[in-house]
Protein backbone atom coordinates (compact mmCIF):
# COMPACT_ATOMS: atom_id res chain seq x y z
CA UNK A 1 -9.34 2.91 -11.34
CA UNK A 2 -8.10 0.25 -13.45
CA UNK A 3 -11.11 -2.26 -13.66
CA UNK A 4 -14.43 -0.20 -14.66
CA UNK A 5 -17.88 -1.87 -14.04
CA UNK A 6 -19.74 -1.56 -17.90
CA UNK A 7 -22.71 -0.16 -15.95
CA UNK A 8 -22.72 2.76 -17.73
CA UNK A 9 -25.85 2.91 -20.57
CA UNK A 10 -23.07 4.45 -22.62
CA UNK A 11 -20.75 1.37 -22.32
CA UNK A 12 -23.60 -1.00 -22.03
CA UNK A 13 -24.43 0.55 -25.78
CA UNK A 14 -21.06 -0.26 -26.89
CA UNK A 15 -20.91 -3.87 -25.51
CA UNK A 16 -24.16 -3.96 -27.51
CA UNK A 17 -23.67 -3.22 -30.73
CA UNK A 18 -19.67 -3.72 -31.21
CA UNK A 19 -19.24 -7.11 -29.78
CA UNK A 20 -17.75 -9.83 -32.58
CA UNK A 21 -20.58 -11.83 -33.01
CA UNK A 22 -22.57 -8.64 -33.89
CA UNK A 23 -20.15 -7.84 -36.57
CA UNK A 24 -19.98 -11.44 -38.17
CA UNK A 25 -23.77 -10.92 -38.16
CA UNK A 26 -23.72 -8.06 -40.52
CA UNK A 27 -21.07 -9.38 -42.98
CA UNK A 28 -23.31 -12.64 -43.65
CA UNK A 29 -26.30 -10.31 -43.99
CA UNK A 30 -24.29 -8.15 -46.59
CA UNK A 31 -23.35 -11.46 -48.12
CA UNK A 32 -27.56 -12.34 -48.12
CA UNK A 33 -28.37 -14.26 -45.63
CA UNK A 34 -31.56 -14.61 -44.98
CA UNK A 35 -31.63 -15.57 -40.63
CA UNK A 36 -28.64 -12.95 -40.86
CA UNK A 37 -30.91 -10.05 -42.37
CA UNK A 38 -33.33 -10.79 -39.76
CA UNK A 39 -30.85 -10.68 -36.84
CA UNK A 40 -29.48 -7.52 -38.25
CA UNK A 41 -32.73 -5.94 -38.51
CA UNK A 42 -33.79 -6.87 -34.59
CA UNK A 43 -30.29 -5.74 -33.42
CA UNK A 44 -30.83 -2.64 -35.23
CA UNK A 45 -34.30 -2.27 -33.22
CA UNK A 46 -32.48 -2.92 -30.09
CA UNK A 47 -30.01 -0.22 -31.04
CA UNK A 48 -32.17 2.33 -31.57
CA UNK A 49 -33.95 1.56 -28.95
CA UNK A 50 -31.27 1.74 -26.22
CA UNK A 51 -30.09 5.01 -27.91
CA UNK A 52 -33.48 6.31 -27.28
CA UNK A 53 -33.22 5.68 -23.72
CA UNK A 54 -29.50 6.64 -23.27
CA UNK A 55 -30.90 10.43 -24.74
CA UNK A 56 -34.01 10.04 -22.38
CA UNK A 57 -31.35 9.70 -19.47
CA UNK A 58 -29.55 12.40 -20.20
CA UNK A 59 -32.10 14.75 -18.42
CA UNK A 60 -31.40 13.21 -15.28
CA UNK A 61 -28.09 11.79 -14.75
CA UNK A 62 -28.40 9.32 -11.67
CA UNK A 63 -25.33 9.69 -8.92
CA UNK A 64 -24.38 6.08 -10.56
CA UNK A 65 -24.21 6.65 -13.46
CA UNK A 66 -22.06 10.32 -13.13
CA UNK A 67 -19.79 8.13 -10.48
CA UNK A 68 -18.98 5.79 -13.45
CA UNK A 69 -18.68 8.95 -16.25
CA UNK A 70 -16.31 10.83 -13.86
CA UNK A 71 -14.03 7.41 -13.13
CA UNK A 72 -13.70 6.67 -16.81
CA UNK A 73 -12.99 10.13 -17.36
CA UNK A 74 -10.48 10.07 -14.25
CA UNK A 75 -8.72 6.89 -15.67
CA UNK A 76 -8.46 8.34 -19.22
CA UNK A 77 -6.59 11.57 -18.28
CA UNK A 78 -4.23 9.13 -16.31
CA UNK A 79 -3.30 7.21 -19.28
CA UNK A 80 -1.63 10.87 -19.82
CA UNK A 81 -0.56 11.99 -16.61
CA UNK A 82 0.49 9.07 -14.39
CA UNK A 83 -0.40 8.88 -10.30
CA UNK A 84 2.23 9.88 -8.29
CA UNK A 85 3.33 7.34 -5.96
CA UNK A 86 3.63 9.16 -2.86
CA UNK A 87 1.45 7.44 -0.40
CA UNK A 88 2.04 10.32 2.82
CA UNK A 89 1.07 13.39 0.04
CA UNK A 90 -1.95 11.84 -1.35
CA UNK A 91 -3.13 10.66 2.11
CA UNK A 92 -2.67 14.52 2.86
CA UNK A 93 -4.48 15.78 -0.33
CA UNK A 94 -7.78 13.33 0.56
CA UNK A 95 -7.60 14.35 4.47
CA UNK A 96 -7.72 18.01 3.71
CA UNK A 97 -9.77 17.74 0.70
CA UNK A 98 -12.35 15.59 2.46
CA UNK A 99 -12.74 18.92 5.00
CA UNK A 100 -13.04 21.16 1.87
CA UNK A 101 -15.94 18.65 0.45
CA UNK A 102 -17.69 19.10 3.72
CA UNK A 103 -18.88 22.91 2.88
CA UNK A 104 -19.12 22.21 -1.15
CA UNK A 105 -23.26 21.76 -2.33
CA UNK A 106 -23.51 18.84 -2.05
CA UNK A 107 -21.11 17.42 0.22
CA UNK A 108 -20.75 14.51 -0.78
CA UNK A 109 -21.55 12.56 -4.58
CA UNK A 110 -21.59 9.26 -4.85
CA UNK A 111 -19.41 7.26 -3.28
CA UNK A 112 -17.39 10.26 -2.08
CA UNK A 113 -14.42 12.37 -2.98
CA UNK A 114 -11.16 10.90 -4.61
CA UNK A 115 -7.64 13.02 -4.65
CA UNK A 116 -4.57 12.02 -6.35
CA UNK A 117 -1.24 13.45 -7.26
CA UNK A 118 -0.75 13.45 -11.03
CA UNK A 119 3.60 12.75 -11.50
CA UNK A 120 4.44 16.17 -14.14
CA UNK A 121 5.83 19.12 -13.76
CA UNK A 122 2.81 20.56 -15.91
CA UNK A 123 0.46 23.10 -14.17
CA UNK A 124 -2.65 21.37 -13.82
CA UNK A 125 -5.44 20.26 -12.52
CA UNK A 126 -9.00 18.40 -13.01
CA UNK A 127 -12.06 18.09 -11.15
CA UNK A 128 -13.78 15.26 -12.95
CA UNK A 129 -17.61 14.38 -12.30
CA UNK A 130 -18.31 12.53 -8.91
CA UNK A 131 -15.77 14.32 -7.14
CA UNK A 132 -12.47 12.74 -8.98
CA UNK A 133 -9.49 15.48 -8.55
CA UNK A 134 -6.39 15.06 -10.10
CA UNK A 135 -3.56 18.15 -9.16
CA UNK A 136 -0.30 17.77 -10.72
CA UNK A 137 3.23 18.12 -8.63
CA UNK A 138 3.76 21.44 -10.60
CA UNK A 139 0.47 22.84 -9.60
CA UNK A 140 1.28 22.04 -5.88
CA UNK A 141 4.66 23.73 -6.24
CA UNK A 142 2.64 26.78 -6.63
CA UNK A 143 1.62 26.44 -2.97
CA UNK A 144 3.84 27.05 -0.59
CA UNK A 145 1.46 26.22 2.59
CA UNK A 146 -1.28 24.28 3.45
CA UNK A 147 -4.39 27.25 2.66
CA UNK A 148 -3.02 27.30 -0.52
CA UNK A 149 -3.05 23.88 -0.99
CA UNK A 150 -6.57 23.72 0.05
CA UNK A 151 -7.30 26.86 -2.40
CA UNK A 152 -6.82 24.56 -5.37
CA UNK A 153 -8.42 21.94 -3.90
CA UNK A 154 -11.42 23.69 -3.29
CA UNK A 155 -11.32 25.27 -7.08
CA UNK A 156 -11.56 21.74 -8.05
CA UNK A 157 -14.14 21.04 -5.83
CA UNK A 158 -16.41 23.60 -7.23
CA UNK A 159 -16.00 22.47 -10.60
CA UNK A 160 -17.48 19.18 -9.07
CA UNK A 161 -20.52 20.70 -7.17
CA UNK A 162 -21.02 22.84 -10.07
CA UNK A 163 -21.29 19.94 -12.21
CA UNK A 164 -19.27 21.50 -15.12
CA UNK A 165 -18.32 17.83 -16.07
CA UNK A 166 -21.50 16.64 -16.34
CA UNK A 167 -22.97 19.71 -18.37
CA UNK A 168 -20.07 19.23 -20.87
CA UNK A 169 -20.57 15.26 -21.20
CA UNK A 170 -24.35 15.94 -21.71
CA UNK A 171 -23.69 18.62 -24.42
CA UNK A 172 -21.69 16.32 -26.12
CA UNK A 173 -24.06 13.13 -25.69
CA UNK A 174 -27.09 14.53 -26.86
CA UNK A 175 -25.80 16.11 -29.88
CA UNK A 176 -24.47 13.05 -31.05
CA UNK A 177 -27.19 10.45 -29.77
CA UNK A 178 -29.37 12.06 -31.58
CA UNK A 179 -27.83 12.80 -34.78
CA UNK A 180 -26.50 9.52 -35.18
CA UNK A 181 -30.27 7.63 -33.74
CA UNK A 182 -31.57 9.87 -36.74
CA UNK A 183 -29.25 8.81 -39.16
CA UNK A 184 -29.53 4.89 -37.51
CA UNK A 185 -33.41 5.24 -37.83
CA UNK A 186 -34.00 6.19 -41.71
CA UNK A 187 -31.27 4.06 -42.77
CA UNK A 188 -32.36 1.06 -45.15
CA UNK A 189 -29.73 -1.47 -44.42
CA UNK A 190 -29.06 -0.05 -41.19
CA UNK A 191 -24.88 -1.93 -41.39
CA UNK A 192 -23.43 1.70 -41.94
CA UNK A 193 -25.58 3.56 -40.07
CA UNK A 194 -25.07 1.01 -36.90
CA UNK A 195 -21.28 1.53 -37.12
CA UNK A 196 -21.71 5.40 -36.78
CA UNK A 197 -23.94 4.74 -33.88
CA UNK A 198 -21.47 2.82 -31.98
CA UNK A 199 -18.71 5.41 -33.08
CA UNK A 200 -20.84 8.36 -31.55
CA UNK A 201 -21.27 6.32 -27.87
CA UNK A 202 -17.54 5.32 -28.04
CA UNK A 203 -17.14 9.14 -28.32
CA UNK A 204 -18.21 10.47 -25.41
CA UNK A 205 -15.97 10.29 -22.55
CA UNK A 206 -13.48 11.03 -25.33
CA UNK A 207 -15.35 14.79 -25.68
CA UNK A 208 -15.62 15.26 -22.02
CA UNK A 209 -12.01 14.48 -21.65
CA UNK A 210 -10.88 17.02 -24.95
CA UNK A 211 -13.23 19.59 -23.35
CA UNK A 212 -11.49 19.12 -19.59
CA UNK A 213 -7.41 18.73 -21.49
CA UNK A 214 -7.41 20.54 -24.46
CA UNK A 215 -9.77 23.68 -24.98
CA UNK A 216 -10.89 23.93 -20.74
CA UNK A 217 -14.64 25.00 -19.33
CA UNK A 218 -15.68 28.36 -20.38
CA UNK A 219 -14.45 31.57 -18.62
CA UNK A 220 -17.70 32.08 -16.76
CA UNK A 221 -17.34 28.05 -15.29
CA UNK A 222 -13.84 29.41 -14.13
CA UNK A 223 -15.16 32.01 -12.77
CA UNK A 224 -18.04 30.11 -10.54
CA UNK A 225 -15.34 27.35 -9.69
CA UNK A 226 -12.75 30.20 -8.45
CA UNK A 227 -16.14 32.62 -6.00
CA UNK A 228 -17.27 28.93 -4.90
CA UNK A 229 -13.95 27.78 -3.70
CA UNK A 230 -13.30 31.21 -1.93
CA UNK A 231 -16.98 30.68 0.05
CA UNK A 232 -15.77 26.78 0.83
CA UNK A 233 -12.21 28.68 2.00
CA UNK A 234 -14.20 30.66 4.45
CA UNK A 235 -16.79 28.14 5.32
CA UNK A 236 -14.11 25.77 6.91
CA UNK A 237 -11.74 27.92 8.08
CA UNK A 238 -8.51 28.17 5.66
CA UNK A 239 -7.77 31.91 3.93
CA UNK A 240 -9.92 33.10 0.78
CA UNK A 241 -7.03 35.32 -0.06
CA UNK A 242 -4.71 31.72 -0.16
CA UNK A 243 -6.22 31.44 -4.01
CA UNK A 244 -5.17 35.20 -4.66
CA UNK A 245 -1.45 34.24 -3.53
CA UNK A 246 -1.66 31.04 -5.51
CA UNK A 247 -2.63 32.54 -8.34
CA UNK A 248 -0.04 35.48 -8.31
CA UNK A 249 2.89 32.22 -8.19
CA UNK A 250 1.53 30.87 -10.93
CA UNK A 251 1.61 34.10 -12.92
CA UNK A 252 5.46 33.88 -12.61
CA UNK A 253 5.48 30.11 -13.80
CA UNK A 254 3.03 29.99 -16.81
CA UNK A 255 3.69 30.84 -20.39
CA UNK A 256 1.20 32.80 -21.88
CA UNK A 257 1.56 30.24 -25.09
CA UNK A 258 1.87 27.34 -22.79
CA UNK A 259 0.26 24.15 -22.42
CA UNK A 260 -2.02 22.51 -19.76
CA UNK A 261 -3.66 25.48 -17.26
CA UNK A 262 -2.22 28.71 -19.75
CA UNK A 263 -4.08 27.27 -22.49
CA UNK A 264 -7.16 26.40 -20.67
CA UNK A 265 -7.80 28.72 -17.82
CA UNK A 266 -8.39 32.45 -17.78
CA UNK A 267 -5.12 34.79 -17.27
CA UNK A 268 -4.39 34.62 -13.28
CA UNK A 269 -4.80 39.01 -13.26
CA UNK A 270 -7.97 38.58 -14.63
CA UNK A 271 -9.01 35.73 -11.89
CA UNK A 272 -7.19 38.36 -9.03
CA UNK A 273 -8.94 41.05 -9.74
CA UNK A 274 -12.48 39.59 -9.59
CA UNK A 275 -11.60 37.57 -6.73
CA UNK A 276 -10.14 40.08 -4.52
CA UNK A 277 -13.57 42.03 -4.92
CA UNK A 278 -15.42 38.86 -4.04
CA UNK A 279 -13.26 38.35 -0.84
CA UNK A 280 -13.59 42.15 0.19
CA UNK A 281 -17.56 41.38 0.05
CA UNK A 282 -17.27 38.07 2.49
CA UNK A 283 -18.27 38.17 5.64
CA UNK A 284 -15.13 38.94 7.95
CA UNK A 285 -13.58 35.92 9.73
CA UNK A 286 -11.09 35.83 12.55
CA UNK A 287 -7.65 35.17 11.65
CA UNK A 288 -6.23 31.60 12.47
CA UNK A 289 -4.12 31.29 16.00
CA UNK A 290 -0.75 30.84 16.10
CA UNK A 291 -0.86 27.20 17.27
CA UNK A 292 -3.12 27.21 13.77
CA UNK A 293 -1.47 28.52 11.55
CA UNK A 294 1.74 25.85 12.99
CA UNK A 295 -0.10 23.23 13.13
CA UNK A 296 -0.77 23.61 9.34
CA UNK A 297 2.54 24.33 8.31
CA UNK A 298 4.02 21.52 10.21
CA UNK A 299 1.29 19.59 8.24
CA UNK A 300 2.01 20.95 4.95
CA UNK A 301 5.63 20.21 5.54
CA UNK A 302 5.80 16.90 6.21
CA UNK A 303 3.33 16.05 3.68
CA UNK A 304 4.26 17.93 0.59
CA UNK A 305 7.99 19.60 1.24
CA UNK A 306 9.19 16.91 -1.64
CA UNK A 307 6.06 17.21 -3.98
């Protein structure tokens, strides 16, 4: 996650229009120079009209493009929560969480699904666009086997399918592209105006990433990502109710003026009490065997006991 390809239009933008020369460019044509003007006139052409296109794109992200949103986004929010280095747990989380992906709508973005162990004791967790899930060690401790495990999992994974990401980048990149293209457009000089272009495109992932950390999807996105991990729960096999039991754990943990999943997740008896109707309404599904329900915990065990 370290090295990004700039194949993004949104990065491409910035390479664009902030690069060095670029900038030298429009202090000479402050200063009045003639072959400067002119060069700051056709970049600001180009600039508006790669904006344009960036805004036409945003009615149809392509699965490239949302793979390289949800790994910048991914490597941002672990610049604040760093990977886990537990080879044997993540291994774990990406074989069950693979399993889970197989039922979620669609199965299976671009490139595939990613899992990784974020190293805090914070409650947490984030299903970023293109199926990148980060879970904290303190959201894990809130499972205590392996359907529980794969309840959060499959919460995340819902976000995902649901493309709750994506809805909150595009929210953010149209308002912006389009304010500042406006602003870009009707500008004289076009130096000032080119700056707050660049500014609103180097903004982006930073808005998707606030609305994921700091003020969390809206209740009803929480809601969709909570029934659709219940149906992938029963789809493959593992216990709906494993989310209920989860949830009721964490109730004990959080602080209702906490940080990280307090602040930007619904109360857990408000998330119980729908989901226990939804479950009632599922189809019934026979219970796992014995040699199941083992098998798992042996699984679990060996995997996570140390998380």
């Amino acid at each position: 996650m370290k090295t990004i390809p700039p194949a993004l239009p949104v990065i491409s933008l910035m390479l664009i229009l902030a690069g060095c020369g670029t900038l030298d460019t429009l202090k000479e044509a402050a200063a009045g120079n003639p072959s400067a003007i002119a060069q700051t006139v056709e970049t600001g052409k180009q600039g508006v009209e790669v904006g344009q296109k960036v805004v036409q794109a945003n009615k149809d992200f392509s699965p490239e493009e949302e793979y390289y949103i949800g790994r910048t986004v991914a490597a941002t929010i672990l610049t604040m929560y760093r990977p886990w280095d537990g080879p044997k747990a993540n291994e774990y989380l990406n074989t069950l969480g693979l399993s889970l992906a197989l039922a979620a709508v669609p199965p299976n973005p671009y490139k595939g699904y990613h899992f990784l162990i974020m190293d805090t004791d914070d409650i947490n967790a984030f299903g970023a666009p293109s199926g990148f899930v980060l879970v904290s060690r303190g959201l894990l401790r809130c499972a205590s086997s392996e359907d529980e495990v794969a309840s959060i999992l499959a919460h995340e994974i819902g976000h995902v399918s649901l493309k709750h990401g994506m809805s909150a980048i595009s929210s953010a990149r149209r308002t912006d592209a389009l304010l500042a293209i406006a602003k870009f457009a009707a500008s004289n000089s076009g130096v000032g105006m080119l700056s707050d272009l660049t500014a609103s495109f180097g903004g982006v992932i930073g808005d998707i990433v606030k609305t994921m950390v700091s003020s969390g999807y809206s209740r009803d996105q929480e809601k969709q990502a909570d029934l659709e991990a219940i149906r992938i729960l029963h789809d493959v096999g593992y216990d709906p109710q494993a989310l209920v039991r989860v949830l009721t754990v964490m109730k004990t943990k959080l602080k209702p003026d906490g940080k990280a999943f307090a602040k930007t997740h619904p109360a857990p008896d408000t998330r119980i009490s729908y989901l226990k109707d939804a479950i009632k309404a599922q189809a019934a599904m026979p219970a796992a065997s014995a040699a199941q329900v083992k098998s798992r915990q042996m699984r679990y065990l060996a995997a996570l006991q140390k998380i």
